[in-house]
Protein backbone atom coordinates (compact mmCIF):
# COMPACT_ATOMS: atom_id res chain seq x y z
CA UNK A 1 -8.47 -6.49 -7.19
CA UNK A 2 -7.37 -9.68 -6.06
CA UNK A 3 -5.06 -10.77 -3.48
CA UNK A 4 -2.08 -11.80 -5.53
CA UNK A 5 -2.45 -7.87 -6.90
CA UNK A 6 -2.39 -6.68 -2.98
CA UNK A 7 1.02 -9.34 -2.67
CA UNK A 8 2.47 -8.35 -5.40
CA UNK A 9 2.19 -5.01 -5.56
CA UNK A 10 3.61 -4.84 -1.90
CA UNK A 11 6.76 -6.78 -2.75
CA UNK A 12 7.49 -4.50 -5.78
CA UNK A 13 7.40 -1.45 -3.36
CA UNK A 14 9.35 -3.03 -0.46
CA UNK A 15 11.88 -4.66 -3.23
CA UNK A 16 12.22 -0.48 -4.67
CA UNK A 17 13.10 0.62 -0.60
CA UNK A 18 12.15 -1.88 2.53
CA UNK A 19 12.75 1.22 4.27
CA UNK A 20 10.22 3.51 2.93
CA UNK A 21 6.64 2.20 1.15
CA UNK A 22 4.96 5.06 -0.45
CA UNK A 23 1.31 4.82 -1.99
CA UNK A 24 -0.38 7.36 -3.95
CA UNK A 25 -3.81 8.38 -5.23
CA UNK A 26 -2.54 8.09 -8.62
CA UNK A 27 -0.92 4.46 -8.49
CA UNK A 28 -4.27 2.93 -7.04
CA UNK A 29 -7.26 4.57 -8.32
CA UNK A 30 -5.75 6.13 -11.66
CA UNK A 31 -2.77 3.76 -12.84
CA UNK A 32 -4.21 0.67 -11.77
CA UNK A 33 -7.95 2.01 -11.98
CA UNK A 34 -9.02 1.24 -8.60
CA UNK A 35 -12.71 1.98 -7.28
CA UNK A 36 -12.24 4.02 -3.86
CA UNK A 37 -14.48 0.63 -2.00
CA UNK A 38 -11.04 -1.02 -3.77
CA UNK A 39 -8.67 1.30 -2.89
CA UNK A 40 -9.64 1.41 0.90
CA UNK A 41 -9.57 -2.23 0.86
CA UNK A 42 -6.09 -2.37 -0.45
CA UNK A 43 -5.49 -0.17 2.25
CA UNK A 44 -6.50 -2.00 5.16
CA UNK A 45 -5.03 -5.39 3.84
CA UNK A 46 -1.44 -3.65 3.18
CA UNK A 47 -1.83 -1.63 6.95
CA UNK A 48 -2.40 -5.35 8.32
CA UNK A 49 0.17 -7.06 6.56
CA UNK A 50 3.17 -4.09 7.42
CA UNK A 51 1.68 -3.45 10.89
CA UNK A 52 2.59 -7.78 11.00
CA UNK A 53 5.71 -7.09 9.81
CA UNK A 54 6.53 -3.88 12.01
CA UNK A 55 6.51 -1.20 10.00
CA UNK A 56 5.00 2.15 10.92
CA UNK A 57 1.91 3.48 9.11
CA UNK A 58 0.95 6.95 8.04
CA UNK A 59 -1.88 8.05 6.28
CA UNK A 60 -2.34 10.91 4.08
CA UNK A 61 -5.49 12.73 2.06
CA UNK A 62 -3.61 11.84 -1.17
CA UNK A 63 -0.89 8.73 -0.27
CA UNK A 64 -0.19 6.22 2.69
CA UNK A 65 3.63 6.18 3.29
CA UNK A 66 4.99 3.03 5.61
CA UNK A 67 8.13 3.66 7.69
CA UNK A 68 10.42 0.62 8.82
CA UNK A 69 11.28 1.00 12.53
């Protein structure tokens, strides 16, 4: 995983709705095969980078949704 992936993957999902950002389980660790030491890294950079721009986080077992305020 590289930080271009963590970029672009972030503008795809705020380009679908800048209003709602919705990860799942099966986008990160099956779809784009992931490692969980990976996946919670992707995490924390994308928490950092909407927190920055002012969106709300929420964290899930199986998905981390981000909320606009």
């Amino acid at each position: 995983m590289t930080l271009e992936f963590v970029d672009s993957f972030i503008n795809q999902k705020i380009n679908a709705n800048e209003n709602y950002v919705r990860f799942t389980f099966y986008e990160l660790r099956v779809k784009y095969n992931l490692t969980e030491d990976e996946t919670n890294k992707f995490l924390e950079l994308a928490k950092n980078k909407f927190e920055n721009m002012q969106y709300e986080i929420e964290k899930g077992y199986e998905y981390c949704s981000i909320f606009l305020l």
